[in-house]
Protein backbone atom coordinates (compact mmCIF):
# COMPACT_ATOMS: atom_id res chain seq x y z
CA UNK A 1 124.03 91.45 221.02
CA UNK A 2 120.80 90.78 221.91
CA UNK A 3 120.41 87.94 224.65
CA UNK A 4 117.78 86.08 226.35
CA UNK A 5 117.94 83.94 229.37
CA UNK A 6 115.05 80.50 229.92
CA UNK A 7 115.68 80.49 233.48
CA UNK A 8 113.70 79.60 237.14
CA UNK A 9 112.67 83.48 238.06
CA UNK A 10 115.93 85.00 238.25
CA UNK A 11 114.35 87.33 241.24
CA UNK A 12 114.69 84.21 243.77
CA UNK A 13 118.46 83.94 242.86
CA UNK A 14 121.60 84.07 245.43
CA UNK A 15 123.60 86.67 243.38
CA UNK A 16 126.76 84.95 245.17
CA UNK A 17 126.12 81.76 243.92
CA UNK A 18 124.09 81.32 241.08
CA UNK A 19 125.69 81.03 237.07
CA UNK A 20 123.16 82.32 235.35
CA UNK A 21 123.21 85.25 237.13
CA UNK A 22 127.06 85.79 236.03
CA UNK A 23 126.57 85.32 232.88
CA UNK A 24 124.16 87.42 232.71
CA UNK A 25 125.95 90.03 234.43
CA UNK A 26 129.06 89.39 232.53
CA UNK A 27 126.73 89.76 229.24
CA UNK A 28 125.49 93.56 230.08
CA UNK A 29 128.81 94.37 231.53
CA UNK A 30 129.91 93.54 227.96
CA UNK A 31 126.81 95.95 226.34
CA UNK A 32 124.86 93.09 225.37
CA UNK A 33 120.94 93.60 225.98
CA UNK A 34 119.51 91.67 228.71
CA UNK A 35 116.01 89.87 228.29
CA UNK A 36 114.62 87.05 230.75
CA UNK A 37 111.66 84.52 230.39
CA UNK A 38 110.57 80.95 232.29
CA UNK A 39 109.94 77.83 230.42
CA UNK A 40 106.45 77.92 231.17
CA UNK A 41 106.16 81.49 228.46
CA UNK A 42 107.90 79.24 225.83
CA UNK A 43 105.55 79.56 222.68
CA UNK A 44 105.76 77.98 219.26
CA UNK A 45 102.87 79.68 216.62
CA UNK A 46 102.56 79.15 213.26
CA UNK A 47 106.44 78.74 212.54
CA UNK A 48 107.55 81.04 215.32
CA UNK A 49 109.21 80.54 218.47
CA UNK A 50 108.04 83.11 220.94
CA UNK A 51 108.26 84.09 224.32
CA UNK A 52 106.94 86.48 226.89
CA UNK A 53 109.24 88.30 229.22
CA UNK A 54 111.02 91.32 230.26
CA UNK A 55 113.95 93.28 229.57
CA UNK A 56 116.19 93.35 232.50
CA UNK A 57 119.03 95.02 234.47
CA UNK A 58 121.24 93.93 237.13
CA UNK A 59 123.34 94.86 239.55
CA UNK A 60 125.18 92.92 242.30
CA UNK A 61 123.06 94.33 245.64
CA UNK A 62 121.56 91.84 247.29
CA UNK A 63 117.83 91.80 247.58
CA UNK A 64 117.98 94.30 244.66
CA UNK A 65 119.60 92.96 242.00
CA UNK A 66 117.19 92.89 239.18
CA UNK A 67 114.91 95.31 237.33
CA UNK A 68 112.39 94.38 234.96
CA UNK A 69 110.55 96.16 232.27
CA UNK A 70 106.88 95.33 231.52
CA UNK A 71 105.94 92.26 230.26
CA UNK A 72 106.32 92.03 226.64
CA UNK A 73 106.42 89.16 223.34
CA UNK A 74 109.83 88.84 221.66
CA UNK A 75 110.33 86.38 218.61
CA UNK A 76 113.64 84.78 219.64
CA UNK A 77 114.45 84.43 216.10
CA UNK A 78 115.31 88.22 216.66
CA UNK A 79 118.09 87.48 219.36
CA UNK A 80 121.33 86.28 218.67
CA UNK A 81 121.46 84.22 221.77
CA UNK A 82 119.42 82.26 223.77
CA UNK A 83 120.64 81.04 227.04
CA UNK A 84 118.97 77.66 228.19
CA UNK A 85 119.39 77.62 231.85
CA UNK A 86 116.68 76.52 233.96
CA UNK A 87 117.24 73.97 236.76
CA UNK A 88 116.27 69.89 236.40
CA UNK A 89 114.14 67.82 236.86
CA UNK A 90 115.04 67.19 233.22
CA UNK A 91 111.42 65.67 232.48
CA UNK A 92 109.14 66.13 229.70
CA UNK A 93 108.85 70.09 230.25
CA UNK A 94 112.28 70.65 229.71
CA UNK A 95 112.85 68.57 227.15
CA UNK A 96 109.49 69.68 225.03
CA UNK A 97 111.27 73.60 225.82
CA UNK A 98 114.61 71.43 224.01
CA UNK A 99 112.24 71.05 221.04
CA UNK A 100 110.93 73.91 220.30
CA UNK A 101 113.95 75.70 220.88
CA UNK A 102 115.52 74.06 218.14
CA UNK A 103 113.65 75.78 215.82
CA UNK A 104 116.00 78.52 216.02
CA UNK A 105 119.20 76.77 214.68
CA UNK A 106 120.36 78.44 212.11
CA UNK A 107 118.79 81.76 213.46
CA UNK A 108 119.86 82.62 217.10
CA UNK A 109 122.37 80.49 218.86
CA UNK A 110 120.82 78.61 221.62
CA UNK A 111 123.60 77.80 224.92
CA UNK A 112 123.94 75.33 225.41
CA UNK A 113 122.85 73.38 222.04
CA UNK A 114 119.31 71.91 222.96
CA UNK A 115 118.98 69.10 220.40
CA UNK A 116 122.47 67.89 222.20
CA UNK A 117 121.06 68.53 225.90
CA UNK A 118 118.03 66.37 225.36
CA UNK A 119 120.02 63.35 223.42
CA UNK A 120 122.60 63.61 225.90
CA UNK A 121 121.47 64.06 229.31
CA UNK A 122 124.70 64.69 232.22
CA UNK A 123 123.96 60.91 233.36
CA UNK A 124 123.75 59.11 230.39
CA UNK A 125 126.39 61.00 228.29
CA UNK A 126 128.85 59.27 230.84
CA UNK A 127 128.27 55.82 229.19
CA UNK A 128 130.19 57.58 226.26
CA UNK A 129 133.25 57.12 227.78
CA UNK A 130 133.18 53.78 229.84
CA UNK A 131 136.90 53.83 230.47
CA UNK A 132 136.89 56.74 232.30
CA UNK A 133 133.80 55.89 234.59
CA UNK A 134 133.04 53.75 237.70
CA UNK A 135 131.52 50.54 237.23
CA UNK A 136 127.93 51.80 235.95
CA UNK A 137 124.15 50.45 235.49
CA UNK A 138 121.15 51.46 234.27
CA UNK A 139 118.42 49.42 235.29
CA UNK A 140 114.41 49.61 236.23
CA UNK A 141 114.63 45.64 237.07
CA UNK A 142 115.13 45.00 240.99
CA UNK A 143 116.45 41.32 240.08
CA UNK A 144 118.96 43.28 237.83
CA UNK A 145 120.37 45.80 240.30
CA UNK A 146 120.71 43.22 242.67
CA UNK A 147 123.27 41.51 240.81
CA UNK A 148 125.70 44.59 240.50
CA UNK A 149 124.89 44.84 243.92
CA UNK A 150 126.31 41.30 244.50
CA UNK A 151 128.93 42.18 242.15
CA UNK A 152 130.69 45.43 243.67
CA UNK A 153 128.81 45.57 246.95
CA UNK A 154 129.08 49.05 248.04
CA UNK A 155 127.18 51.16 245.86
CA UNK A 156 125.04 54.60 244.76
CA UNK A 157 121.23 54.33 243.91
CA UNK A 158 120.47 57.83 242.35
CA UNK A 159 117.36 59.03 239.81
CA UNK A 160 118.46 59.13 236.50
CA UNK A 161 117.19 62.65 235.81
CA UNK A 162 117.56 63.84 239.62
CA UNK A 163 119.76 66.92 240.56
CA UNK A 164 121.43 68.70 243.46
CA UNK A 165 122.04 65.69 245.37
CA UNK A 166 118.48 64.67 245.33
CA UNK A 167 117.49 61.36 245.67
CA UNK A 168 120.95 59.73 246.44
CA UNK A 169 121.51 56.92 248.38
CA UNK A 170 124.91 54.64 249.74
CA UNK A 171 124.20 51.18 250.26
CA UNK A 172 126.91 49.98 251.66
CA UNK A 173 127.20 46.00 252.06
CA UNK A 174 124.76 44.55 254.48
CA UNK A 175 121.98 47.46 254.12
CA UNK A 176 118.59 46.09 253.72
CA UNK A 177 116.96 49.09 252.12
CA UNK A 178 117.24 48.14 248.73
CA UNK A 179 114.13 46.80 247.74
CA UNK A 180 112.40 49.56 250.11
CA UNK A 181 114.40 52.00 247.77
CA UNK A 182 113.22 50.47 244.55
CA UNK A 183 110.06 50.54 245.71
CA UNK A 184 109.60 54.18 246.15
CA UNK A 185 111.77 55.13 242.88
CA UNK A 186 109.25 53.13 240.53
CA UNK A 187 106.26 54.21 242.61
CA UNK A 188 107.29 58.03 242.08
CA UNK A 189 107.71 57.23 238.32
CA UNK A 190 108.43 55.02 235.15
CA UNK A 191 111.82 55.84 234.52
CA UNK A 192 114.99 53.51 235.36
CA UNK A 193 117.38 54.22 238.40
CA UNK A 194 121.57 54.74 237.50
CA UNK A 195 123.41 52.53 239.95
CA UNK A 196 127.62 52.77 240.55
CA UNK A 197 130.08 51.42 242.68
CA UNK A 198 130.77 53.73 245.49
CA UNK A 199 133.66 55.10 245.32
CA UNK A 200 135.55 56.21 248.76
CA UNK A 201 137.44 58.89 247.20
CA UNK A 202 134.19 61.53 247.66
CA UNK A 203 135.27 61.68 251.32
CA UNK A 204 137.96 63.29 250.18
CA UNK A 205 135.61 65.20 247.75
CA UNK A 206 133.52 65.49 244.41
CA UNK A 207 135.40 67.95 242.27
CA UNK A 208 133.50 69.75 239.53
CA UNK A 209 135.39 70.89 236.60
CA UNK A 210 134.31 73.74 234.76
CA UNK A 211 135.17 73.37 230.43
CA UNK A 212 134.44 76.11 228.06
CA UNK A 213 133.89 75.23 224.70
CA UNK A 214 135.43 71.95 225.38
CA UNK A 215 138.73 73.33 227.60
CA UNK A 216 139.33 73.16 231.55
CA UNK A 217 139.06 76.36 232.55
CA UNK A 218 139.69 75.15 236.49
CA UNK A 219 138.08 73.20 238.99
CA UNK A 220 136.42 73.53 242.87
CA UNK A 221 136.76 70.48 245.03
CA UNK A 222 133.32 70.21 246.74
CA UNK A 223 133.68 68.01 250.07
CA UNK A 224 130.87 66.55 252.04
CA UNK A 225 129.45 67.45 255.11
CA UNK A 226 130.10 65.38 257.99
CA UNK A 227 128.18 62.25 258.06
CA UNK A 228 127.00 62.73 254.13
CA UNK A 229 127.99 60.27 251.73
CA UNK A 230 126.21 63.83 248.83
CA UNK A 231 128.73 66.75 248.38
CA UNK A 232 126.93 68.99 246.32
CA UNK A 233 126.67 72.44 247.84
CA UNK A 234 122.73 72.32 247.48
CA UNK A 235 123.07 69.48 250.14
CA UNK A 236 125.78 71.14 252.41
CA UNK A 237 128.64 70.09 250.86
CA UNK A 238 131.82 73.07 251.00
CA UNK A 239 133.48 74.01 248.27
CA UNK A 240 137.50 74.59 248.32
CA UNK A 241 139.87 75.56 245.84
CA UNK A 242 141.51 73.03 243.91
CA UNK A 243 143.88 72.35 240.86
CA UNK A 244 143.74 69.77 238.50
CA UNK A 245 145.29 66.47 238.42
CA UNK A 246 147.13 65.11 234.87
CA UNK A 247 144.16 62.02 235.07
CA UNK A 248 141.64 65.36 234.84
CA UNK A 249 143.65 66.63 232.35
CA UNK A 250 143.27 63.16 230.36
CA UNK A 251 139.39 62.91 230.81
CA UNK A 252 139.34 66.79 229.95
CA UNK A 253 141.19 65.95 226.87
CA UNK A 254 138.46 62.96 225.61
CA UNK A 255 135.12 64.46 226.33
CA UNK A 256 136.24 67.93 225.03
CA UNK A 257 136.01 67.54 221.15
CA UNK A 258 132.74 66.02 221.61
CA UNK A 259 131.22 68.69 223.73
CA UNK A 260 132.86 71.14 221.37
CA UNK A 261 131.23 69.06 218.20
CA UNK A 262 127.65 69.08 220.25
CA UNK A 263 127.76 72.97 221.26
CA UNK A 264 128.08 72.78 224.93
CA UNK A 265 129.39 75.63 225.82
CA UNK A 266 129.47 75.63 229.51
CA UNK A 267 129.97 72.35 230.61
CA UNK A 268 130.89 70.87 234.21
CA UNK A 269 132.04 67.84 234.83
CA UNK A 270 131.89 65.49 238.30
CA UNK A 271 135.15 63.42 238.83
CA UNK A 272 135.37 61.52 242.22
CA UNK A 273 139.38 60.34 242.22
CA UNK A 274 140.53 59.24 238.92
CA UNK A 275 136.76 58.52 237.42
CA UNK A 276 134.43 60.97 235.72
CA UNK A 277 130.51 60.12 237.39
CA UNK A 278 128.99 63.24 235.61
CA UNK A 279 129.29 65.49 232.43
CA UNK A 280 126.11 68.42 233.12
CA UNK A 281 124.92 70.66 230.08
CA UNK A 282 121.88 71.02 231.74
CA UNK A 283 122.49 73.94 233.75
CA UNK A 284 125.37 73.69 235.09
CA UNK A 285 127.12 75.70 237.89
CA UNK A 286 130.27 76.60 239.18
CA UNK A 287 131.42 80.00 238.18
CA UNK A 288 131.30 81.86 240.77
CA UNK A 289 133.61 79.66 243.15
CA UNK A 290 135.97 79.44 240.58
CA UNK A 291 136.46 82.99 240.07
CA UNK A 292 136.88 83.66 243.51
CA UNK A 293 139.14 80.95 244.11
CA UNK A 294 141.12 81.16 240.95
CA UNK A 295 140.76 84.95 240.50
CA UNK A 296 139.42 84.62 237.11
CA UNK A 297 137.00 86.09 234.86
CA UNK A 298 135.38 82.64 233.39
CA UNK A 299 132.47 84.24 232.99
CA UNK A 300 134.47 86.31 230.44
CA UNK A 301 135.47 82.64 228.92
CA UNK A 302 132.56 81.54 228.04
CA UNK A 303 131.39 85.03 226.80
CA UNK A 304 134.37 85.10 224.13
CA UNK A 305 133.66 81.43 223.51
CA UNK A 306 129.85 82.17 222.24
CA UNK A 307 130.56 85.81 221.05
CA UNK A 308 133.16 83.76 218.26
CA UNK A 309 130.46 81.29 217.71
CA UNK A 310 128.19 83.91 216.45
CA UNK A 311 130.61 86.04 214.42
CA UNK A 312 131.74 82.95 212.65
C-alpha cells in the first residue's frame, strides 16, 4: 500500500519512544511505501486534497533513522492510507487539517477517522460514559468551578485541549491558587477549563491502555515522579509493565464498539484506579513500552486492523 504520515518532522523523533515512528516502521517492514508531510503542507485546490512531502526510509539507528527523497506534491486521494498523527494542541490548525482531510472518505482511509477526532476530542469523549468517570466539569465560569470545588474538595484544573501533562494542576483543600489559576487559563485563551476530583490512586499510577480497533491489546502503568501529582512520561513520569484489571476489562468492553463504529484505530485510554479520565485519538502513544514489556508486535495489530479495513 501506499501510506502517508501528517506528523511533527519525524527527523526530531526518539526512535525508542515515539508511535508514529513504529508504525511507520512496522508499515515498510510490511512493503508498504513510506511518504511523510507536516500539517502546515496540507492543501485543498479545486476539489483536491494535496500535500507536499517526501518519500521516506527508516531504519532504527539513532541519529540516522530517516531518509528523505526530494520534496515533491502527492494527491492523497492516490494513497490508500493516511496516518493523522501530529501532536496537540488540538486548536484550530488541527482541527481545519480534520476538515480537509475528510475529503478523502471514501477514497483513502484516513487513521484515525478525522471527522470522529474533531467531534470527539480525548477530554470530552469521556462525558460519553459518565459511569465510568470521576466526578467531572466543564466550566469557563470561576463562580462555577468553585462550587465543585466546595463539593469534592481535592481536585485537577487541566486545559481542555492541553497534552503531555501540560497545564495540570492539584488543588488540594485549603490552596488559594484558584482564582490565580483561572486567571491565567482565560487570559491565555477563550476556551473552558475540565475540572475532576482528584483521585489518590495516580500515586500508585496512571495506566494507559492501548485498544486496537476497539480491543485491549495491553496496558503500561505510568507512575509519577516523586513529588508530582502528572505521570505522563513527557513530565517524568516511569513507565512499568502492567496487566489489566477485570474493571479495565469492563470499561474496555463499553467504549470499544463506539471507537470501532467512529474508526479509531489506535486508541489509548487513561484509567487512574477503577475510573477512565481519558480516551486519546489524537495521537496517541504507547507502543513501544508495550512491546517491550509485553513482547508483542502491536504495531503488527494495528497494521492487520487497517490493512482489513481497506480490503473490505
Amino acid at each position: 500500500m501506499k501510506v502517508a504520515f501528517q506528523m511533527d518532522p519525524i527527523t526530531g523523533v526518539n526512535i525508542d519512544a515515539d508511535s508514529s515512528f513504529r508504525l511507520a516502521e512496522e508499515a515498510q517492514a510490511r512493503g508498504h511505501s513510506l511518504f511523510f508531510y507536516t500539517p502546515e503542507k496540507l492543501a485543498y485546490r479545486s476539489g483536491r486534497v494535496l500535500a507536499r512531502g517526501h518519500d521516506m526510509t527508516l531504519r532504527r539507528v539513532r541519529g540516522d533513522h530517516v531518509a528523505l527523497g526530494g520534496e515533491r506534491e502527492v494527491d492523497l486521494a492516490e494513497l490508500d492510507v493516511v496516518w493523522l498523527r501530529q501532536d496537540p494542541p488540538f486548536d484550530m490548525s488541527y482541527i481545519t487539517t480534520t476538515h480537509l482531510l475528510d475529503f478523502l472518505a471514501g477514497q483513502t482511509l484516513v487513521v484515525n477517522d478525522p471527522f470522529w477526532v474533531r467531534n470527539f476530542p480525548e477530554k470530552l469523549l469521556v462525558l460519553t460514559f459518565p459511569e465510568l468517570t470521576p466526578p467531572t466539569l466543564i466550566a469557563r465560569d470561576l463562580d462555577t468551578i468553585r462550587d465543585f470545588r466546595r463539593d469534592h474538595g481535592d481536585i485537577i484544573v487541566k486545559p481542555l485541549y492541553g497534552n503531555g501533562g501540560a497545564g495540570v494542576f492539584r488543588l488540594a483543600p485549603g490552596d488559594g491558587n484558584l482564582a490565580s489559576l483561572h486567571e491565567m487559563f482565560t487570559g491565555i485563551n477563550r476556551e473552558p477549563l475540565i475540572v475532576q476530583k482528584f483521585l489518590p490512586a495516580v500515586s500508585k499510577g496512571d495506566k494507559r491502555i492501548i485498544l486496537v480497533d476497539g480491543e485491549p491489546a495491553g496496558a503500561i502503568n505510568r507512575v509519577p515522579a516523586e513529588g508530582e501529582t502528572r505521570s505522563n512520561m513527557h513530565v517524568g513520569g516511569r513507565p512499568e509493565q502492567i496487566g489489566l484489571t477485570d474493571r479495565d476489562r469492563e470499561i474496555c468492553a463499553a467504549i470499544g464498539p463506539l471507537l470501532r463504529e467512529k474508526g479509531q484505530v489506535f486508541v489509548g485510554i487513561d484509567v487512574i484506579g477503577d475510573w477512565l479520565t481519558e480516551i486519546n485519538v489524537t495521537s496517541p502513544t504507547g507502543i513501544q513500552e508495550l512491546e517491550r514489556f509485553e513482547g508483542m508486535n502491536v504495531a503488527g495489530r494495528i497494521w492487520d486492523a487497517i490493512e482489513a479495513r481497506v480490503a473490505g
